[in-house]
C-alpha atoms as a PDB file:
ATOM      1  CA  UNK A   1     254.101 101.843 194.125  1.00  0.00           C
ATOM      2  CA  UNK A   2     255.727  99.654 196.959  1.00  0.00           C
ATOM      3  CA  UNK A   3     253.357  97.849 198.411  1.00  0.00           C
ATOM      4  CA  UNK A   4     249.581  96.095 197.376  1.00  0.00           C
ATOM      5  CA  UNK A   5     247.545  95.425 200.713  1.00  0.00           C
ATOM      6  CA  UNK A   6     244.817  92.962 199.984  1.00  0.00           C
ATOM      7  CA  UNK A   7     241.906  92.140 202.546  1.00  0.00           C
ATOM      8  CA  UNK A   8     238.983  90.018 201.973  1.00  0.00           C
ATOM      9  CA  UNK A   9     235.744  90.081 204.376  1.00  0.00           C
ATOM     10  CA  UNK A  10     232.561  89.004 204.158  1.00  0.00           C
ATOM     11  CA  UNK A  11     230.518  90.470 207.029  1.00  0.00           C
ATOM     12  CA  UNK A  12     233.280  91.624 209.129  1.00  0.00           C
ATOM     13  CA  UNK A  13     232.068  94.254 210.403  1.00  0.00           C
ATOM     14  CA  UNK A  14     233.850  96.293 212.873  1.00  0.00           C
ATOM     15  CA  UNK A  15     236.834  93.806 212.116  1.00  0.00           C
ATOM     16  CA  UNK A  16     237.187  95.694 209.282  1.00  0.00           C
ATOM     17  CA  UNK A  17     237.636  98.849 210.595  1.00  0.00           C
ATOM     18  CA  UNK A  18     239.860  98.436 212.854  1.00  0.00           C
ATOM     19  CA  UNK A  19     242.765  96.276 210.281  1.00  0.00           C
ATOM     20  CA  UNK A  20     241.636  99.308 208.019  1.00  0.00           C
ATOM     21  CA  UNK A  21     242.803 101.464 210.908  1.00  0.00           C
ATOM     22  CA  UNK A  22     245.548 100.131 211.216  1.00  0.00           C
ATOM     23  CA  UNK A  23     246.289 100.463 207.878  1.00  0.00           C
ATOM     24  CA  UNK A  24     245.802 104.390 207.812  1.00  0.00           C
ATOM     25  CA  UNK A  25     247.907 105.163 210.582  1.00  0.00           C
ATOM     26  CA  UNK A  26     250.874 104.172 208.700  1.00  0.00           C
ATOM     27  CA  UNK A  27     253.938 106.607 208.313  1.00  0.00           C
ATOM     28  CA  UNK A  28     255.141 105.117 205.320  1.00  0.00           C
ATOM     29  CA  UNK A  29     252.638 105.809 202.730  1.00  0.00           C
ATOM     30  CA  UNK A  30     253.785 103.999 199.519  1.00  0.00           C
ATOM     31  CA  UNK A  31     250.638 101.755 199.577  1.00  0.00           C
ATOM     32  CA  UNK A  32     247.390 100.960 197.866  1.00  0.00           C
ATOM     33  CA  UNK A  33     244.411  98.700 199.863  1.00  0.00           C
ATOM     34  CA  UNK A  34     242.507  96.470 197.744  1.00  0.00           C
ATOM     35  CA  UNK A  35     239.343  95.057 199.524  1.00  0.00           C
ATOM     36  CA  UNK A  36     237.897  92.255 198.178  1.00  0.00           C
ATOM     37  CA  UNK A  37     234.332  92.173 199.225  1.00  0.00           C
ATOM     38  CA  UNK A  38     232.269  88.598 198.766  1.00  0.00           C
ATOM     39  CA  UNK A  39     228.922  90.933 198.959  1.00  0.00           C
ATOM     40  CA  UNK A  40     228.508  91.721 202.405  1.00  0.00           C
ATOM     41  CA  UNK A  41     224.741  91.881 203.762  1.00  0.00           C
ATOM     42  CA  UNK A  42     225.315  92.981 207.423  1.00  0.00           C
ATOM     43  CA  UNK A  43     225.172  96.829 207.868  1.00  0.00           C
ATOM     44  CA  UNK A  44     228.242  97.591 209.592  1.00  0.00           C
ATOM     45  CA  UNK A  45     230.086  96.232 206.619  1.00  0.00           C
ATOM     46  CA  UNK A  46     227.946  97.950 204.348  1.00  0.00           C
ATOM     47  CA  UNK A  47     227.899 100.982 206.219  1.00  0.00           C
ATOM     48  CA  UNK A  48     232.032 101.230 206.153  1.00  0.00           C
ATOM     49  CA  UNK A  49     232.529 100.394 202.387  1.00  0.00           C
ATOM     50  CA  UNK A  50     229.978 103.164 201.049  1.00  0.00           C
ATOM     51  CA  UNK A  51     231.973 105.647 203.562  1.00  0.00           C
ATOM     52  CA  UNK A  52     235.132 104.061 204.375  1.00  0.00           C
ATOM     53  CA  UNK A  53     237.556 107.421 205.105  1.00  0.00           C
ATOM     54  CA  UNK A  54     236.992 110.596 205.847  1.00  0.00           C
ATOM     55  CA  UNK A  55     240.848 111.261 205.355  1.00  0.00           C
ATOM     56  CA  UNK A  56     240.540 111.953 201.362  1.00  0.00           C
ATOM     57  CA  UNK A  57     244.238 111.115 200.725  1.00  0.00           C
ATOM     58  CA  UNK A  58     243.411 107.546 202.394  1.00  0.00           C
ATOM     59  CA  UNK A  59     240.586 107.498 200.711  1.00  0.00           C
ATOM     60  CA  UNK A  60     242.477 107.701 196.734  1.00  0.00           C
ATOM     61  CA  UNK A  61     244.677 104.718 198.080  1.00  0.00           C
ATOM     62  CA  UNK A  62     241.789 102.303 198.687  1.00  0.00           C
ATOM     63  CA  UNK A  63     239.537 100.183 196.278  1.00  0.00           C
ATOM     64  CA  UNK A  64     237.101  98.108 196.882  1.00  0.00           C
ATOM     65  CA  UNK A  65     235.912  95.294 194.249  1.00  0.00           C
ATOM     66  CA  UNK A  66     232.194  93.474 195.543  1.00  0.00           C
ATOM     67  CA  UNK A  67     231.266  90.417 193.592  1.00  0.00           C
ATOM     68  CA  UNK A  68     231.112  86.347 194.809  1.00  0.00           C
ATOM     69  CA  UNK A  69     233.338  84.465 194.921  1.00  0.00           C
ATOM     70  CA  UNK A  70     234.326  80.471 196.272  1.00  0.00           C
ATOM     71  CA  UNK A  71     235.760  81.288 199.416  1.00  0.00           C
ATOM     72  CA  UNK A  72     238.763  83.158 201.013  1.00  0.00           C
ATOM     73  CA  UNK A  73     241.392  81.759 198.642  1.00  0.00           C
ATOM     74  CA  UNK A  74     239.656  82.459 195.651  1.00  0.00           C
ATOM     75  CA  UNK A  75     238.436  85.879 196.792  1.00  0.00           C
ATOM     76  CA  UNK A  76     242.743  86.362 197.427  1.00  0.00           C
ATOM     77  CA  UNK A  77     243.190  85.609 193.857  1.00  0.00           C
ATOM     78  CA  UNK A  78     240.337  87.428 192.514  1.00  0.00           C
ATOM     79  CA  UNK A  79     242.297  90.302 194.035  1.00  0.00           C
ATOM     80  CA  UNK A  80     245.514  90.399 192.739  1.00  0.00           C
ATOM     81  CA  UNK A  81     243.881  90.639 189.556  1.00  0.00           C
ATOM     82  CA  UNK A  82     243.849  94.579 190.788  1.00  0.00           C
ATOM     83  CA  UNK A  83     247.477  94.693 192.070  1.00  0.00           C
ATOM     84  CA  UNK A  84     249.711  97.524 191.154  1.00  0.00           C
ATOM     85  CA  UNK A  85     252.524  97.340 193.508  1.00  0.00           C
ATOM     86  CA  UNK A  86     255.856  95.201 193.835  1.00  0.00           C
ATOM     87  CA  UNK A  87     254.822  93.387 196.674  1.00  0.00           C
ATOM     88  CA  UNK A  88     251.756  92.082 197.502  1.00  0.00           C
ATOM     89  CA  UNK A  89     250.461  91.462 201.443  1.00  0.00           C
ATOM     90  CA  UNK A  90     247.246  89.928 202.586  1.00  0.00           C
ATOM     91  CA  UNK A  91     245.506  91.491 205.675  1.00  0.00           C
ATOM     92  CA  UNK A  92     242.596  89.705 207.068  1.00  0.00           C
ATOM     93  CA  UNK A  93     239.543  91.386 208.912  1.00  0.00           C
ATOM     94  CA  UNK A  94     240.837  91.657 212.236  1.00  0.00           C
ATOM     95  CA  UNK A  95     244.388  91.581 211.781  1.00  0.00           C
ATOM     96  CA  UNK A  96     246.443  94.957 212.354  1.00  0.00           C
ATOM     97  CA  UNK A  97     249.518  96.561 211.164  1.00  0.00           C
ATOM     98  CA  UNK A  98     251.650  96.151 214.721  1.00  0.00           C
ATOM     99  CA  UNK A  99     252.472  99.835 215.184  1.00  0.00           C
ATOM    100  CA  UNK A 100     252.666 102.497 212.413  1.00  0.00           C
ATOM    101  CA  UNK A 101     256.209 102.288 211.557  1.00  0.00           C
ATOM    102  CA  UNK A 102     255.653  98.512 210.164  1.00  0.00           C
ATOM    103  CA  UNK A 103     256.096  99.213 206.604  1.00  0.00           C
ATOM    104  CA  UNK A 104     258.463 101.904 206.700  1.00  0.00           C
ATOM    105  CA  UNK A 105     260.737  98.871 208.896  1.00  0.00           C
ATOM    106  CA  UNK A 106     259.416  96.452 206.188  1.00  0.00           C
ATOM    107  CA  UNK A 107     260.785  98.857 203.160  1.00  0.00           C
ATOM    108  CA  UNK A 108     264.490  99.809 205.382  1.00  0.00           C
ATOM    109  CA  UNK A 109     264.727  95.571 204.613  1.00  0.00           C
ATOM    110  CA  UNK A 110     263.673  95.151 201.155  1.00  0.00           C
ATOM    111  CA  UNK A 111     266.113  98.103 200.290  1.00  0.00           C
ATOM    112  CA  UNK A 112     268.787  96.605 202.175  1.00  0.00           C
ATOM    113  CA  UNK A 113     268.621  92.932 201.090  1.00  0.00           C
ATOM    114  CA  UNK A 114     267.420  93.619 197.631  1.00  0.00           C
ATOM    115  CA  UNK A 115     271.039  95.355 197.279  1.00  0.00           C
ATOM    116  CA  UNK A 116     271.905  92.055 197.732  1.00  0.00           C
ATOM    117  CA  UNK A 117     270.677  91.139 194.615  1.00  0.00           C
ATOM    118  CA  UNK A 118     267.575  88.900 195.881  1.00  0.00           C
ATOM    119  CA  UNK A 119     264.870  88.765 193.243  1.00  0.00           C
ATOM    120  CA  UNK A 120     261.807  87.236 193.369  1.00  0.00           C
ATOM    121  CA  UNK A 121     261.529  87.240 196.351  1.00  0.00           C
ATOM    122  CA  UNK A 122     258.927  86.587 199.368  1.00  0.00           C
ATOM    123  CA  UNK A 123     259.886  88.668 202.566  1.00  0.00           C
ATOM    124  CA  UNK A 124     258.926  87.797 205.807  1.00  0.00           C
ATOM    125  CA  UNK A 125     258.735  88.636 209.109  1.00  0.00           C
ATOM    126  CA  UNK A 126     257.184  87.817 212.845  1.00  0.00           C
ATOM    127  CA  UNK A 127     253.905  88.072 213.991  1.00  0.00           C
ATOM    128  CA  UNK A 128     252.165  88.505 217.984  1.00  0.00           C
ATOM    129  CA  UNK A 129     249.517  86.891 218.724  1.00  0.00           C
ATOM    130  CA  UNK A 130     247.044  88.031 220.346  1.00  0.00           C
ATOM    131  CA  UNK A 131     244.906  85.042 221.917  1.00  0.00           C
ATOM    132  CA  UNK A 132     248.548  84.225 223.459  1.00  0.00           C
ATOM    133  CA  UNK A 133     249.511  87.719 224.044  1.00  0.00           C
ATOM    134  CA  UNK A 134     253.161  85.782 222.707  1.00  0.00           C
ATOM    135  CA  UNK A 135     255.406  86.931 219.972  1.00  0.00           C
ATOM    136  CA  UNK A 136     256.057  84.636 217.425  1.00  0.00           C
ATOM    137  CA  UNK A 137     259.580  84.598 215.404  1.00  0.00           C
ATOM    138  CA  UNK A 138     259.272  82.730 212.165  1.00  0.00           C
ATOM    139  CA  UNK A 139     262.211  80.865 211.246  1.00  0.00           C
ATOM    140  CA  UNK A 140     264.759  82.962 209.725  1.00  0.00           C
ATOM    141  CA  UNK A 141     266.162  79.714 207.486  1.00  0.00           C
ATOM    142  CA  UNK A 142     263.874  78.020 204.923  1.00  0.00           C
ATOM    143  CA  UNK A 143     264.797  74.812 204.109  1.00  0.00           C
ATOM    144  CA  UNK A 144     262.767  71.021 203.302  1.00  0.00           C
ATOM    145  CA  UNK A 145     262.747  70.719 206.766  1.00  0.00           C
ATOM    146  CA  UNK A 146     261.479  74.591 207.695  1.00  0.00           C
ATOM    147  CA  UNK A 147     258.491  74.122 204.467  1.00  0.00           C
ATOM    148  CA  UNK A 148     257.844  71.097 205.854  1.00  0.00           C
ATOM    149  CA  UNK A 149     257.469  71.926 209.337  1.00  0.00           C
ATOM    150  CA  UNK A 150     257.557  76.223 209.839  1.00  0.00           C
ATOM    151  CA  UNK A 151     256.617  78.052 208.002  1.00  0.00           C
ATOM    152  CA  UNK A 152     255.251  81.871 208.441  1.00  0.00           C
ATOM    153  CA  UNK A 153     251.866  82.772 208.110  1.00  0.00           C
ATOM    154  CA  UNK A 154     250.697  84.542 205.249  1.00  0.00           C
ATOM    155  CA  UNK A 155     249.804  87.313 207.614  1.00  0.00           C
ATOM    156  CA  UNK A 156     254.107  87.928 207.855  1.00  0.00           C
ATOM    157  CA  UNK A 157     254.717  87.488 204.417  1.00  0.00           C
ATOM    158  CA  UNK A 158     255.283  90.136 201.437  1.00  0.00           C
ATOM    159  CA  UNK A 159     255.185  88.493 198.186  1.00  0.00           C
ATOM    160  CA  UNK A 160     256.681  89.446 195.112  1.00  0.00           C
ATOM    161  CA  UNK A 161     253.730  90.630 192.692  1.00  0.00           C
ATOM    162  CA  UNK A 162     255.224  88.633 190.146  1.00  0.00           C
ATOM    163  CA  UNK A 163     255.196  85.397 192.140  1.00  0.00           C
ATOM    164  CA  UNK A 164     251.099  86.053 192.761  1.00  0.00           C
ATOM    165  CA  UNK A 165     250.239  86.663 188.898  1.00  0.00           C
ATOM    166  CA  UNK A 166     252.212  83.801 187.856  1.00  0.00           C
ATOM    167  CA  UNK A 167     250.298  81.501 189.412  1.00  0.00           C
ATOM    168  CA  UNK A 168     247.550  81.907 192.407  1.00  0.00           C
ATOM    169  CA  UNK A 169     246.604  79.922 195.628  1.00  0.00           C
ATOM    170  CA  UNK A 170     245.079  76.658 194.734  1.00  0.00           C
ATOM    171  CA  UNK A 171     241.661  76.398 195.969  1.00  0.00           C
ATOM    172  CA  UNK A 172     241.390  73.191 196.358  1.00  0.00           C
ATOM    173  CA  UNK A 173     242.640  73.515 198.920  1.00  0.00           C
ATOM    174  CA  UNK A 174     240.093  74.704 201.200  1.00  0.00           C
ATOM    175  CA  UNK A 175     242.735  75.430 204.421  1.00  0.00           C
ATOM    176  CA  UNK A 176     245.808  75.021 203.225  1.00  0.00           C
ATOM    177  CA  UNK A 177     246.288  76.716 200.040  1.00  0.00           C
ATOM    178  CA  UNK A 178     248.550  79.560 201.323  1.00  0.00           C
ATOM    179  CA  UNK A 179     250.937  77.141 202.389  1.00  0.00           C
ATOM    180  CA  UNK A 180     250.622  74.855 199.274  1.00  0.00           C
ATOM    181  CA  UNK A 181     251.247  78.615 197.813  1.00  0.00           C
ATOM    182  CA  UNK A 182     254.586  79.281 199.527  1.00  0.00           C
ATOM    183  CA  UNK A 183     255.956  75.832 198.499  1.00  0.00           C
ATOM    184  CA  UNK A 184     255.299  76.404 195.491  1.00  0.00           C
ATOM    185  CA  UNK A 185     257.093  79.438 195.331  1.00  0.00           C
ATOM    186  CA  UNK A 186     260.013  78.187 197.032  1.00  0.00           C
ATOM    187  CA  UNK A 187     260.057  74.870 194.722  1.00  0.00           C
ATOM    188  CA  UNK A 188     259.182  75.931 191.345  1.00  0.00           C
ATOM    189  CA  UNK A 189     258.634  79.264 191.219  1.00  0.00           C
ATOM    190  CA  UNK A 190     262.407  80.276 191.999  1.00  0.00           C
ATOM    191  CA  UNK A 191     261.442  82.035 194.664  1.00  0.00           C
ATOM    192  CA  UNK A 192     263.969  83.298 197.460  1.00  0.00           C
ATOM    193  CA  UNK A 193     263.221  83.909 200.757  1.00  0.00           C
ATOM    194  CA  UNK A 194     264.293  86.777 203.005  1.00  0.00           C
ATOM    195  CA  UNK A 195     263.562  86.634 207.126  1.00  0.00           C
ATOM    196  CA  UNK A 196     263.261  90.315 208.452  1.00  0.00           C
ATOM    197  CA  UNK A 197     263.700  91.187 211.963  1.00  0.00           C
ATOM    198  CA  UNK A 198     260.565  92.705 212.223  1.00  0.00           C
ATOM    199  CA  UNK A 199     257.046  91.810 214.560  1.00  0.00           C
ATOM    200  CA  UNK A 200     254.491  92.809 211.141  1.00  0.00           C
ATOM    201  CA  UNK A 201     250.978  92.175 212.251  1.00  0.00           C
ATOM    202  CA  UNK A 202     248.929  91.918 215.344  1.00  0.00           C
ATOM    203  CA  UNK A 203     247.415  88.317 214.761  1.00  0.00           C
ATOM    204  CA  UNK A 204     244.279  87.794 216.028  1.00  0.00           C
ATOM    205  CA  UNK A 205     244.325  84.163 215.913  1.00  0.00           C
ATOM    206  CA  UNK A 206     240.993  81.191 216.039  1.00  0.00           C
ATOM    207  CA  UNK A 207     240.016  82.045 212.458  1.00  0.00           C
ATOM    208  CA  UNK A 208     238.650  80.168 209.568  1.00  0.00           C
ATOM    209  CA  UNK A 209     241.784  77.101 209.790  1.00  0.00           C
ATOM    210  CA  UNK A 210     241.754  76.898 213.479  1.00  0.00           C
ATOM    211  CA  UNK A 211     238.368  75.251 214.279  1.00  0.00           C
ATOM    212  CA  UNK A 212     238.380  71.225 214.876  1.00  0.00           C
ATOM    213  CA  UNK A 213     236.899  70.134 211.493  1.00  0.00           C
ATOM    214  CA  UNK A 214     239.462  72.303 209.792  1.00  0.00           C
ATOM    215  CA  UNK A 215     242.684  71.651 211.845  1.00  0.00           C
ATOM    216  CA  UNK A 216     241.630  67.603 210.493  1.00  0.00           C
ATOM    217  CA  UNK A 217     241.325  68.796 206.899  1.00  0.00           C
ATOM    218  CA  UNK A 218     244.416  71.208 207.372  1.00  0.00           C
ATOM    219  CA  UNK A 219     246.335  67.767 208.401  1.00  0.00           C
ATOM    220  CA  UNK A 220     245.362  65.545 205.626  1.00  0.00           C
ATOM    221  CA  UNK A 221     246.057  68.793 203.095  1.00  0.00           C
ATOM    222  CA  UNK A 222     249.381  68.632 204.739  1.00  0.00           C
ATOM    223  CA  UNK A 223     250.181  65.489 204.086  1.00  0.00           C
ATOM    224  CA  UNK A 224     249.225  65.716 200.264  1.00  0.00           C
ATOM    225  CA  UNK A 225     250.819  68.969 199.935  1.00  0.00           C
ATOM    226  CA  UNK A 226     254.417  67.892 201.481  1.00  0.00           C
ATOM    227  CA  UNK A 227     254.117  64.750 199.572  1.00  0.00           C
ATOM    228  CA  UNK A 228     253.961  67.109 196.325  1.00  0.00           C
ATOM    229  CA  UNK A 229     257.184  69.268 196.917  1.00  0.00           C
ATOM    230  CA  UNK A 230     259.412  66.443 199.466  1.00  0.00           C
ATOM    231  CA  UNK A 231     260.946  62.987 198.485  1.00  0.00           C
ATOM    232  CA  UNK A 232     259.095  60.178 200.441  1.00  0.00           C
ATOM    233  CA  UNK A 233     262.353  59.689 202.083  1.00  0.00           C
ATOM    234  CA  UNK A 234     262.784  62.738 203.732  1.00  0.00           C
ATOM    235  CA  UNK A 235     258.814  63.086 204.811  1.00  0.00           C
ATOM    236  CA  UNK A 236     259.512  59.664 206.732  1.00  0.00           C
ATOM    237  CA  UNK A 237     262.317  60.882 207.986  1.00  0.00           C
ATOM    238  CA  UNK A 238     260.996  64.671 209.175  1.00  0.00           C
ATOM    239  CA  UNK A 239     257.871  62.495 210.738  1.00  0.00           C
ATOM    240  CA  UNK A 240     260.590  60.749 212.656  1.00  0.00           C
ATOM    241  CA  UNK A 241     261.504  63.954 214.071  1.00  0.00           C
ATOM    242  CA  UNK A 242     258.396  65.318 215.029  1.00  0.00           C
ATOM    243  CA  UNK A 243     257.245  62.674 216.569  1.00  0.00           C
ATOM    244  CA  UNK A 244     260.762  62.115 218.908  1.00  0.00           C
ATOM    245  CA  UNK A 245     260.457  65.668 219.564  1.00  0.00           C
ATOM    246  CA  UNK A 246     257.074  65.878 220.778  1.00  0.00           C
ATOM    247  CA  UNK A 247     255.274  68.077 218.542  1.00  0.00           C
ATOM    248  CA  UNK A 248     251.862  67.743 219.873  1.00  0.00           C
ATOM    249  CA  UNK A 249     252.636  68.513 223.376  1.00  0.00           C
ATOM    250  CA  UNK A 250     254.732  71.868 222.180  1.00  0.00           C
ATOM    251  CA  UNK A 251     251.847  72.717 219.752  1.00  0.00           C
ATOM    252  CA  UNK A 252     249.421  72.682 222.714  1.00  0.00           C
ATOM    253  CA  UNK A 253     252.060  74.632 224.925  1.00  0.00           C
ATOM    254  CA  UNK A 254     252.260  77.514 221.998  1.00  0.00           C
ATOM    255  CA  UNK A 255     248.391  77.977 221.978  1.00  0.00           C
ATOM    256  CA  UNK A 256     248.117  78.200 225.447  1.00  0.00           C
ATOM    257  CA  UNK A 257     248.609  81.596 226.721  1.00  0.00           C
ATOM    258  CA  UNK A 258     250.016  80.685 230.310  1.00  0.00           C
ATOM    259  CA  UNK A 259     252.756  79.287 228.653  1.00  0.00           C
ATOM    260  CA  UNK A 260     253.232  80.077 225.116  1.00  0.00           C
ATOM    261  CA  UNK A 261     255.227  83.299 226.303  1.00  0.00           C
ATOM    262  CA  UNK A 262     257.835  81.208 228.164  1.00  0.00           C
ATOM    263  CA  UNK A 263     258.090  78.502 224.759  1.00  0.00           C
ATOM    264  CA  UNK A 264     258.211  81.555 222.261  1.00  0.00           C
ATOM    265  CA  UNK A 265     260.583  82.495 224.228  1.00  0.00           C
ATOM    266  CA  UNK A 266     262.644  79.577 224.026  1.00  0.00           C
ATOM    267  CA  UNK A 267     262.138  79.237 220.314  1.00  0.00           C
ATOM    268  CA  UNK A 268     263.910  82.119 219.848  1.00  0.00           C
ATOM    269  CA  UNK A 269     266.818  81.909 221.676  1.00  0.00           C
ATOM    270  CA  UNK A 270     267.087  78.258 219.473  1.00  0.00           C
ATOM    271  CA  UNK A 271     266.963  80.596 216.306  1.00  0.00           C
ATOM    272  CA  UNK A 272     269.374  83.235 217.550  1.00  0.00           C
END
């Protein structure tokens, strides 16, 4: 099996339909879903995971594990406890697959680059959001500078199954833990990283990190995380940078959506 879709929810409701959806409509069926459930109590949830499918052969691809857990992270690594395929993806309730042809595009560039003798690997792509109704190209070079400034969300990323059960997201993180994850990966985990020309999820954007008290906490878990992986040296210096290039003012101009098309935009034509 190809590819291990993980979602967690915990009263998502109709959310979780429609990413399930999503999910279903896919051409390329090498794919299991494992949802992690942190025992829902609303009855749209409850209602969809006693009868999720009436599509039987969608149905024999899905499992769905319902027990506590310590939050989103945890309930992520509490999953790929259940993983059977090469790569590993996490969906959240409410993000979507951005057409059906997604992974069959995603598998055309694992084929292609693996023949290139990448192994352990984390493949990535881009993502649109929809709050900005923008598409967002992740940086198809990861360097110190790209981990310690751009990185993709974990919403474009396909992970190596091998990379997850080696070691899982640290929740002590309580935001940031996916990105402490990638670092880790790409630092110690002898990771490689593979950019694919491909838009991979619908994003739906003002979740669990983007509230004020988190986007604080996600900025001081920043700063401990970087100084894990980076030489003090080159944090002072990347600072340096961000703060002669503005980075406040373009984060505000990416969320908003009168001009976050126009700035993506940009952004990409500075990749290309």
């Amino acid at each position: 099996m190809t590819f291990s879709i993980i979602i967690v929810c915990l009263n998502a409701g109709e959310k979780l339909h429609e990413t399930m959806e999503s999910i279903r409509s896919q051409t390329d069926r090498d794919y299991e879903v494992i949802i992690k459930d942190g025992e829902s109590a609303d009855e749209a949830t409850k209602a969809y995971l006693a009868d999720y499918a009436q599509d039987d052969a969608f149905r024999e691809r899905v499992r769905v594990y319902s027990c506590r857990d310590a939050g989103i992270y945890d309930a992520m690594n509490q999953a790929v406890r259940y993983v059977r395929g090469r790569y590993v993806f996490f969906l959240n309730c409410g993000d979507c697959f951005y057409d059906a042809e997604v992974l069959g595009r995603v598998r055309a560039q694992i084929d292609r680059q693996n023949a290139a003798g990448k192994k352990r690997c984390i493949y990535y792509g881009n993502v649109y959001e929809c709050r900005t109704g923008a598409l967002v190209q992740s940086n198809p070079v990861i360097d110190d500078f790209a981990c310690y400034r751009n990185l993709p969300c974990h919403q474009a990323c396909f992970y190596d199954a091998a990379l997850m059960r080696e070691r899982g997201f640290d929740i002590s993180y309580e935001v940031r833990a996916d990105y402490e994850h990638f670092l880790w990966c790409y630092y110690r985990g002898d990771a490689k990283t593979a950019y694919m020309p491909v838009t991979v999820t619908r994003y739906e954007g003002g979740g669990f990190s983007e509230t004020k008290e988190n986007e604080r906490k996600a900025r001081q878990e920043h700063r401990e995380i970087t100084g894990r992986y980076l030489p003090a040296g080159k944090l002072w210096k990347y600072r340096l940078v961000m703060l002669l290039t503005l980075a406040p003012l373009r984060t505000r101009l990416a969320r908003n959506p009168a001009t976050a098309g126009i700035y993506q935009t940009i952004k990409r034509k500075l990749y290309q």
